[in-house]
N, C-alpha and C. Protein backbone atom coordinates (compact mmCIF):
# COMPACT_ATOMS: atom_id res chain seq x y z
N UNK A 1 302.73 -25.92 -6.90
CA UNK A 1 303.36 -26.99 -6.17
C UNK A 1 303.00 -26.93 -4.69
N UNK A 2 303.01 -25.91 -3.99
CA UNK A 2 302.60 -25.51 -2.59
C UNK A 2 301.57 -25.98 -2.39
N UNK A 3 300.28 -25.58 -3.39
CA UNK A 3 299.18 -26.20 -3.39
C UNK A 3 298.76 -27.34 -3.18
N UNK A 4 299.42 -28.20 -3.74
CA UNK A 4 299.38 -29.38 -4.49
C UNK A 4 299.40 -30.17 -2.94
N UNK A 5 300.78 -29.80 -2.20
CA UNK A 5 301.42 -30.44 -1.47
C UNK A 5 300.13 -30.19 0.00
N UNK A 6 299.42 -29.08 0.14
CA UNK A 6 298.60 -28.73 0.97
C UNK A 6 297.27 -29.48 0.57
N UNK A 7 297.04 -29.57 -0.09
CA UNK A 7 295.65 -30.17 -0.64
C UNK A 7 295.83 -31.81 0.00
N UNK A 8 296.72 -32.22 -0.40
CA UNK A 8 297.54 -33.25 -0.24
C UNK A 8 297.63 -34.04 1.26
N UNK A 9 298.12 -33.33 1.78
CA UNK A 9 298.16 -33.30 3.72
C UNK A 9 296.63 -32.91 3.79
N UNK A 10 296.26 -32.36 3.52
CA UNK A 10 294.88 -32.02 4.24
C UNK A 10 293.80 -33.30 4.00
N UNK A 11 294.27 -34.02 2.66
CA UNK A 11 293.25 -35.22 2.28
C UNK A 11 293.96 -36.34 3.26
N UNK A 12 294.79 -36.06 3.35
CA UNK A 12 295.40 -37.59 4.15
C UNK A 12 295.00 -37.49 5.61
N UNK A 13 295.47 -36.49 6.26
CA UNK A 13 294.49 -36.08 7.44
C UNK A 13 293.01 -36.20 7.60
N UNK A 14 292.22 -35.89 6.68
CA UNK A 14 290.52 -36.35 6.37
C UNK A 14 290.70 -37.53 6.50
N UNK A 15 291.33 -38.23 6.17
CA UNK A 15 290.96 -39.86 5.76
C UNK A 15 291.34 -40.67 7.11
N UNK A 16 292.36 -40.02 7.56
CA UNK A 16 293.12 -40.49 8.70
C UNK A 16 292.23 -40.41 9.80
N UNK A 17 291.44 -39.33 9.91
CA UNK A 17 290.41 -39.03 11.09
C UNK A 17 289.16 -39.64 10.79
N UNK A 18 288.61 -39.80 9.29
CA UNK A 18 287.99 -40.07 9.11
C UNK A 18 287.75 -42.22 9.34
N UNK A 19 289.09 -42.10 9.39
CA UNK A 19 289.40 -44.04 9.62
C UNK A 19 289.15 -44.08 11.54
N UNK A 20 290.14 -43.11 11.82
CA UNK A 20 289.92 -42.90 13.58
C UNK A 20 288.70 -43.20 13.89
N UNK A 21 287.88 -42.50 13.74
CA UNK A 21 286.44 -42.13 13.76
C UNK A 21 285.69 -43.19 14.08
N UNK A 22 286.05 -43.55 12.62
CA UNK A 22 284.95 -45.06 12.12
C UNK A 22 285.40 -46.18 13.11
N UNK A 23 286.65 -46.43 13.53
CA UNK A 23 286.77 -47.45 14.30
C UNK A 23 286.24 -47.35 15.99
N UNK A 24 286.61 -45.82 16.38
CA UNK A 24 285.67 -45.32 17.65
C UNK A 24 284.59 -45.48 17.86
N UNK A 25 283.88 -45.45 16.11
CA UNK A 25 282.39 -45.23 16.39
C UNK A 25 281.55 -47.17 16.24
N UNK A 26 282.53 -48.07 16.33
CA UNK A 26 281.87 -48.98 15.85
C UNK A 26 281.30 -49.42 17.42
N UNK A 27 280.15 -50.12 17.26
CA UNK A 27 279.92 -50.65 18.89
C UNK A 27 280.25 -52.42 18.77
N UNK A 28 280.77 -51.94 20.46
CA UNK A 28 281.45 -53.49 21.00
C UNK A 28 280.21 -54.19 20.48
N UNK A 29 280.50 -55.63 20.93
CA UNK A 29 279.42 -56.34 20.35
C UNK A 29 278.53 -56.41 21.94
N UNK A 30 277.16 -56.67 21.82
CA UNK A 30 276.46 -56.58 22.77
C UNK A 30 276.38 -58.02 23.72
N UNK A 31 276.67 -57.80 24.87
CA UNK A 31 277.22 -58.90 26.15
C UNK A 31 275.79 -59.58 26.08
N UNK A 32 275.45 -60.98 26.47
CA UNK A 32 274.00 -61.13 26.44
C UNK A 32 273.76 -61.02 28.04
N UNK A 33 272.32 -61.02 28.38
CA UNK A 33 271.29 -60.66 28.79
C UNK A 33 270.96 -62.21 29.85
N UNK A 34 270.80 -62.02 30.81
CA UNK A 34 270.18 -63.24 31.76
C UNK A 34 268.52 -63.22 31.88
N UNK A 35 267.89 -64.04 31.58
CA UNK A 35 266.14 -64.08 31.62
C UNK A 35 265.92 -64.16 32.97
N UNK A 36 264.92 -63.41 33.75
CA UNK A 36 264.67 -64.08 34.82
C UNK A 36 263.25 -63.17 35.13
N UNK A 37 262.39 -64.59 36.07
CA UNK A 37 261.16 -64.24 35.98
C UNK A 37 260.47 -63.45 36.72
N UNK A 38 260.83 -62.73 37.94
CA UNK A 38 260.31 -61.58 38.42
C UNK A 38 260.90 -60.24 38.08
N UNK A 39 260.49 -59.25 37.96
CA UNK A 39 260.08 -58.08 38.29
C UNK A 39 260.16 -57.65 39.28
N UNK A 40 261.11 -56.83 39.78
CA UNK A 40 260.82 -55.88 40.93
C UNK A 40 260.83 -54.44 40.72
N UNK A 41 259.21 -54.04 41.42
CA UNK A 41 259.02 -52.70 40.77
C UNK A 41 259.06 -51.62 42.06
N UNK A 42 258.75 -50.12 41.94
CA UNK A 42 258.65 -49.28 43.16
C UNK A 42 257.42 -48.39 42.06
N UNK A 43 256.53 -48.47 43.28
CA UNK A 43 255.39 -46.94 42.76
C UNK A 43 255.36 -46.07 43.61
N UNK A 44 255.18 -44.42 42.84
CA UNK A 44 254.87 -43.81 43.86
C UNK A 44 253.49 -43.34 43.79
N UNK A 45 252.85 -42.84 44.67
CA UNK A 45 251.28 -42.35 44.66
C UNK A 45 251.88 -40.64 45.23
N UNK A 46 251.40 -39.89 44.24
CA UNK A 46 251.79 -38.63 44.39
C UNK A 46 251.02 -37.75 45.58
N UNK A 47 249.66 -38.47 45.59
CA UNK A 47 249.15 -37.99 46.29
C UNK A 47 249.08 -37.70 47.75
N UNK A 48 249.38 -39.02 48.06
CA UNK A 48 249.72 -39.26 49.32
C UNK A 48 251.28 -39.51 49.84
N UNK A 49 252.11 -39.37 49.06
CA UNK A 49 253.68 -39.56 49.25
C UNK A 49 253.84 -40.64 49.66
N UNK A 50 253.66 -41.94 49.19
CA UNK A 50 253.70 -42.92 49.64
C UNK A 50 254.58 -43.56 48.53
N UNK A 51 255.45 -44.34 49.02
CA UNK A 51 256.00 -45.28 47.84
C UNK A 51 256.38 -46.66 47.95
N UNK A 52 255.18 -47.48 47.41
CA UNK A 52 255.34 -49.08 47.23
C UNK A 52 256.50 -50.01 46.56
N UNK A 53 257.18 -50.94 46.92
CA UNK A 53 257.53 -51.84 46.23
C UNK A 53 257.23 -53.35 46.61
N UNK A 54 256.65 -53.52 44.95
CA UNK A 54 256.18 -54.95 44.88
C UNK A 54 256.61 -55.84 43.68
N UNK A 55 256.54 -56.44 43.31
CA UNK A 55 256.81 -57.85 42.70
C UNK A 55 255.38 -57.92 41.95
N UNK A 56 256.34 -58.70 40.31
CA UNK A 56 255.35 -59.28 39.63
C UNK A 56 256.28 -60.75 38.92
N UNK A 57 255.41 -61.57 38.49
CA UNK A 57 256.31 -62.55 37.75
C UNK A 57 256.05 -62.26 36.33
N UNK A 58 256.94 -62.42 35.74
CA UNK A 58 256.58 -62.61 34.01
C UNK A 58 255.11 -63.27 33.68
N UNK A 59 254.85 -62.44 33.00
CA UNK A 59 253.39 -62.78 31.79
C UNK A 59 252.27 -62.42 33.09
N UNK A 60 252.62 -62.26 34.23
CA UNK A 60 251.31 -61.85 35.50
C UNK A 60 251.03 -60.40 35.85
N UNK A 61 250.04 -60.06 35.96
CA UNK A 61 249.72 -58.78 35.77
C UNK A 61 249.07 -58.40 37.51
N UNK A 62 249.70 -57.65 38.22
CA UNK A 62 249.83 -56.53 39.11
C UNK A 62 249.27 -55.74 39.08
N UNK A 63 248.35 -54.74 40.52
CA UNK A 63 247.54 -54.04 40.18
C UNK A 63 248.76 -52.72 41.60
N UNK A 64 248.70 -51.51 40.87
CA UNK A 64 249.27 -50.62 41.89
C UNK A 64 248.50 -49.58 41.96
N UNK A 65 247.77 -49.00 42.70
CA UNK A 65 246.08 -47.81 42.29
C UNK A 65 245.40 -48.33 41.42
N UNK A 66 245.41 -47.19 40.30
CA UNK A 66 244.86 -47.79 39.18
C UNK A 66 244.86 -48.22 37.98
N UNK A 67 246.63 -48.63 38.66
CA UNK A 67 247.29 -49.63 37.31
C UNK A 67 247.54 -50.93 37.48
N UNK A 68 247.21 -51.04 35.98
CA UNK A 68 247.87 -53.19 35.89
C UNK A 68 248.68 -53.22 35.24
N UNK A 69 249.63 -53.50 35.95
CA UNK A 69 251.22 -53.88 35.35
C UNK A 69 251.46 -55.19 35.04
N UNK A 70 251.84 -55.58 34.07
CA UNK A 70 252.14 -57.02 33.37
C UNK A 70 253.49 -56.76 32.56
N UNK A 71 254.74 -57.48 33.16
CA UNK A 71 256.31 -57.64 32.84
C UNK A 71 255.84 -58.88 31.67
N UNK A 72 256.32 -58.54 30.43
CA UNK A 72 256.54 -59.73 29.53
C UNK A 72 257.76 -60.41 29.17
N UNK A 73 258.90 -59.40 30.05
CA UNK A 73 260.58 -59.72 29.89
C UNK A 73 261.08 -59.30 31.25
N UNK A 74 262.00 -59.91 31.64
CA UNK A 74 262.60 -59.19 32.31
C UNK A 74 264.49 -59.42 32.67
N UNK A 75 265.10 -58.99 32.55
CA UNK A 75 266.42 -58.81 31.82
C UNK A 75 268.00 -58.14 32.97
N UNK A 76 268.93 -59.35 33.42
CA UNK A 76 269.87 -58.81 33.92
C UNK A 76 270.90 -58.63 33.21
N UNK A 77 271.61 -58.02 33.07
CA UNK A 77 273.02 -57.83 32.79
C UNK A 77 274.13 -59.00 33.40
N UNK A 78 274.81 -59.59 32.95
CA UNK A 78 275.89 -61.24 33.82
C UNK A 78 276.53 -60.43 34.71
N UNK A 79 277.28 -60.43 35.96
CA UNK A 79 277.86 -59.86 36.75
C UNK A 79 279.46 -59.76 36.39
N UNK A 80 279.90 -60.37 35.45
CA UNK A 80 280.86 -59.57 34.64
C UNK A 80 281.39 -58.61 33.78
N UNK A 81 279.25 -58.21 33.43
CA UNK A 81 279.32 -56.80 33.03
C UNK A 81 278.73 -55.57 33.64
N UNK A 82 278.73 -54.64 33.31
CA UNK A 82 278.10 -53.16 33.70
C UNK A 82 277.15 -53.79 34.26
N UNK A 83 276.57 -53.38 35.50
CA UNK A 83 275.01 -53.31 35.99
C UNK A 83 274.18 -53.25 35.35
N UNK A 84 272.83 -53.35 35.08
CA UNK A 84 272.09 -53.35 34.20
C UNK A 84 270.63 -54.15 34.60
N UNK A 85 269.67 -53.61 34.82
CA UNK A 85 268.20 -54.24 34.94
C UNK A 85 266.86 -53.58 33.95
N UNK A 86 267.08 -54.89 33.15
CA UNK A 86 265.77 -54.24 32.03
C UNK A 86 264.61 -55.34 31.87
N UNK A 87 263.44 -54.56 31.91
CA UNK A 87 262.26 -54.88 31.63
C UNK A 87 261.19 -54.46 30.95
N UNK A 88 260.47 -55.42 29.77
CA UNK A 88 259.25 -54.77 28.76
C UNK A 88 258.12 -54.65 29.51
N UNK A 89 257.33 -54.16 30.17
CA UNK A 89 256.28 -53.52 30.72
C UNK A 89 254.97 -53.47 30.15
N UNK A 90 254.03 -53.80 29.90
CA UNK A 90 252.73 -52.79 29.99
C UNK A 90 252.23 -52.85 30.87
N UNK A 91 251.67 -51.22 31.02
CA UNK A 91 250.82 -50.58 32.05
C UNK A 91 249.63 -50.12 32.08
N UNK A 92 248.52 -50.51 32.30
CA UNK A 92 247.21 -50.19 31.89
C UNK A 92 246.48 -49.32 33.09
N UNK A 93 245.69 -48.85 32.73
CA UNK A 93 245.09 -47.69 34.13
C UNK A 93 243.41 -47.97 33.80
N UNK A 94 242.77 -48.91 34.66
CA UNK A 94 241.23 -48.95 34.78
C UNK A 94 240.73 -48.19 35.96
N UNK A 95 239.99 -46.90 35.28
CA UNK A 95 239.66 -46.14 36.08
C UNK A 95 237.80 -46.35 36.29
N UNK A 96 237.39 -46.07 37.82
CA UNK A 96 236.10 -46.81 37.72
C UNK A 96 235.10 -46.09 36.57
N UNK A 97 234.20 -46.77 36.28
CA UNK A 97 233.27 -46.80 34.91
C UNK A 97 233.55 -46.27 34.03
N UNK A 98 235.05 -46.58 33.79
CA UNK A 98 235.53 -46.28 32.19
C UNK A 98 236.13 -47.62 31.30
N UNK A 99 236.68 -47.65 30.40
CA UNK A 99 237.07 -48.45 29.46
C UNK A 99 238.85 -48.20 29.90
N UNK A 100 239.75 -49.71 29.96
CA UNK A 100 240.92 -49.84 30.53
C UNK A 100 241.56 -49.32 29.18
N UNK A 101 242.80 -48.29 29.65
CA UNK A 101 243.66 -47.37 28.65
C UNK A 101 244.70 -47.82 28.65
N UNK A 102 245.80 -48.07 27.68
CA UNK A 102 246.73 -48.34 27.39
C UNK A 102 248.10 -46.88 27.79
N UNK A 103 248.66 -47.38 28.91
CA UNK A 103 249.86 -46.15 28.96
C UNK A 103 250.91 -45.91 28.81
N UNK A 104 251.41 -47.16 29.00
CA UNK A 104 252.99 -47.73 28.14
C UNK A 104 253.14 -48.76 28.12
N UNK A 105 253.85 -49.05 27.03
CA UNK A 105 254.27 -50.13 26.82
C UNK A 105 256.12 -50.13 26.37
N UNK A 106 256.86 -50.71 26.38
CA UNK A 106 257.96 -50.43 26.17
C UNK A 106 258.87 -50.96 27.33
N UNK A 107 260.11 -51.09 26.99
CA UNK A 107 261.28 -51.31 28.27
C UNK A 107 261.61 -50.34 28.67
N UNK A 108 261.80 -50.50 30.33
CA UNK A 108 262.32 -49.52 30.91
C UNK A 108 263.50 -50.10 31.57
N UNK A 109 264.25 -49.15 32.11
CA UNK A 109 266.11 -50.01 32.65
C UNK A 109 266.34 -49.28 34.06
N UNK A 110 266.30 -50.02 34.68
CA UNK A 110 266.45 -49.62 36.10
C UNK A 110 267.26 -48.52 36.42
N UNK A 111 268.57 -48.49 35.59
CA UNK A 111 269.78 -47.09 35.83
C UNK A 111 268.92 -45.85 35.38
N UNK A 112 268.19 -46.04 34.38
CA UNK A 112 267.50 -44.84 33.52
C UNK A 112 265.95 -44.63 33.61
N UNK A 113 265.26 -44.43 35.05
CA UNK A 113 263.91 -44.53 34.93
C UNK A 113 263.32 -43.69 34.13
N UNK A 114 264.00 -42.73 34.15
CA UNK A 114 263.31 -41.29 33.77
C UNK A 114 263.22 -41.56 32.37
N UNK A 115 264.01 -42.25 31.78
CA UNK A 115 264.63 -42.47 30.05
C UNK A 115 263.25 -42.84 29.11
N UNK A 116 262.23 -44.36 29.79
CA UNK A 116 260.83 -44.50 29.47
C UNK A 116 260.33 -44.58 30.82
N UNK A 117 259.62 -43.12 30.76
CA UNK A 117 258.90 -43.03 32.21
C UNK A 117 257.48 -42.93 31.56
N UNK A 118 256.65 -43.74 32.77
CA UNK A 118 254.92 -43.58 33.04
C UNK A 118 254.72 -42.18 32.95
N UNK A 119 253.67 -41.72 31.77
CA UNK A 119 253.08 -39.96 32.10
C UNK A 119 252.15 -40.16 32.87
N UNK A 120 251.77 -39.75 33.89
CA UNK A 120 250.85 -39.80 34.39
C UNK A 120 250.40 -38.73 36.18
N UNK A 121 249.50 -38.26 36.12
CA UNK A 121 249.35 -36.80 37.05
C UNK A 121 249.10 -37.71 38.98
N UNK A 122 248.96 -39.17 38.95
CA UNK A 122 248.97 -39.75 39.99
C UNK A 122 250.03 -40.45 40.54
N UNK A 123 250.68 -41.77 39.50
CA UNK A 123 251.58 -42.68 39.66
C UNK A 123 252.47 -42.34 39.23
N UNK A 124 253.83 -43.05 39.80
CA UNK A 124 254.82 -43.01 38.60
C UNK A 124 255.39 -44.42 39.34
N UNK A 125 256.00 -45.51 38.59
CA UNK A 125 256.03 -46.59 38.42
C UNK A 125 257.97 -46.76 37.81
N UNK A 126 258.77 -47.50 38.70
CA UNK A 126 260.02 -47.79 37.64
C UNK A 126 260.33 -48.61 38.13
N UNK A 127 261.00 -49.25 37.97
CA UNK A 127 262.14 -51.06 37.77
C UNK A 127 263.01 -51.00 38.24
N UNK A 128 263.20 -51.70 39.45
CA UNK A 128 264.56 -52.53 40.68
C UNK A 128 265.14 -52.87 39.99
N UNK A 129 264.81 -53.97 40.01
CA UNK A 129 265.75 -55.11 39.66
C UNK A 129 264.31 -56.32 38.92
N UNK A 130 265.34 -57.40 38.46
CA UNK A 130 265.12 -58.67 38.01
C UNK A 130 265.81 -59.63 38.99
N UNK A 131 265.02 -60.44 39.27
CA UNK A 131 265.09 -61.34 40.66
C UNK A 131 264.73 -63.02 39.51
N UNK A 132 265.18 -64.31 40.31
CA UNK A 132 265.17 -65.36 39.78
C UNK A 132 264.23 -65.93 40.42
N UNK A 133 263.69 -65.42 41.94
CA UNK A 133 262.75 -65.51 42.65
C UNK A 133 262.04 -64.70 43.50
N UNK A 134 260.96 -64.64 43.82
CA UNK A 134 260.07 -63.76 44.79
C UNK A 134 260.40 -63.51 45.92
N UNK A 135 260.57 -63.10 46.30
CA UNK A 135 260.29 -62.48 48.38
C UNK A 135 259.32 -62.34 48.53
N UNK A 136 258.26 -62.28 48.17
CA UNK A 136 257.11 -62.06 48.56
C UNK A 136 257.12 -62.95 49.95
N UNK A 137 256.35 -62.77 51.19
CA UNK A 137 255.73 -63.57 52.12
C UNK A 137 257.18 -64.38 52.92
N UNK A 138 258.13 -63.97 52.13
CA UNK A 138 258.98 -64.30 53.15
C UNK A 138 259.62 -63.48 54.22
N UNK A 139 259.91 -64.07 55.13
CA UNK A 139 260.16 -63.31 56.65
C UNK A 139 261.83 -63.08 56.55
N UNK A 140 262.50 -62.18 56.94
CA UNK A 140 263.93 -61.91 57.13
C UNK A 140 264.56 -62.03 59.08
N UNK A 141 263.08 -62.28 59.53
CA UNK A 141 263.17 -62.73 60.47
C UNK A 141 264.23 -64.33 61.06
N UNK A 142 265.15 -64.76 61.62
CA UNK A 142 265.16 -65.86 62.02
C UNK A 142 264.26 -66.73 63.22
N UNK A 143 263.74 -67.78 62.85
CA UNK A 143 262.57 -68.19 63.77
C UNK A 143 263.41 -69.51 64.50
């Protein structure tokens, strides 16, 4: 009977945690995503400690040393949720009189550079932000 009664509690407890669990583990549903057509990137050149930031627009391909960067997405988070800047990338490296190499491809998220980072012994390359428009050539100057 002791048994019985222990076996008993111990299954109801499994099930009980096991229900906990499952409802902890379910994910919220996913907030959507704002499109927008620039890219804002930062490179660094290891060599010289220098670190660029420039702009690309969707589907246009960017050259930083001796990479061409071409954004095929680029992705905000709505400002009613978590921060968030993501972009699908490829990065190509044409080095002179060789054949252009493929080095990543994939999204990278601005909070998490390191998460899909560029391998590479020169550059390293990660994602600002997503902008709706360029700065490029514009002055912050008042004239």
């Amino acid at each position: 009977m002791r048994l019985s009664k222990c076996v008993l509690i111990w299954v109801a407890v499994f099930l009980i945690a096991r229900s906990v669990g499952a409802v902890a583990q379910t994910p919220a549903p996913e907030p959507g995503w704002i499109e927008l057509p620039v890219a804002v990137m930062q490179g660094l050149d290891k060599i010289t400690a220098r670190i660029s930031t420039f702009e690309a627009q969707v589907d246009q391909t960017v050259t930083f040393g001796t990479f061409s960067i071409t954004p095929r997405a680029c992705r905000k988070r709505p400002p009613t949720e978590t921060p968030e800047n993501a972009a699908f990338l490829e990065i190509d490296e044409q080095k002179p009189d060789e054949a252009e190499i493929r080095l990543f491809t994939g999204w990278m998220f601005a909070s998490s550079p390191a998460l899909n980072a560029v391998e590479h012994p020169v550059y390293d390359v990660w994602l600002l932000d997503c902008r709706s428009s360029s700065t490029n050539g514009q002055s912050s100057d008042p004239e």
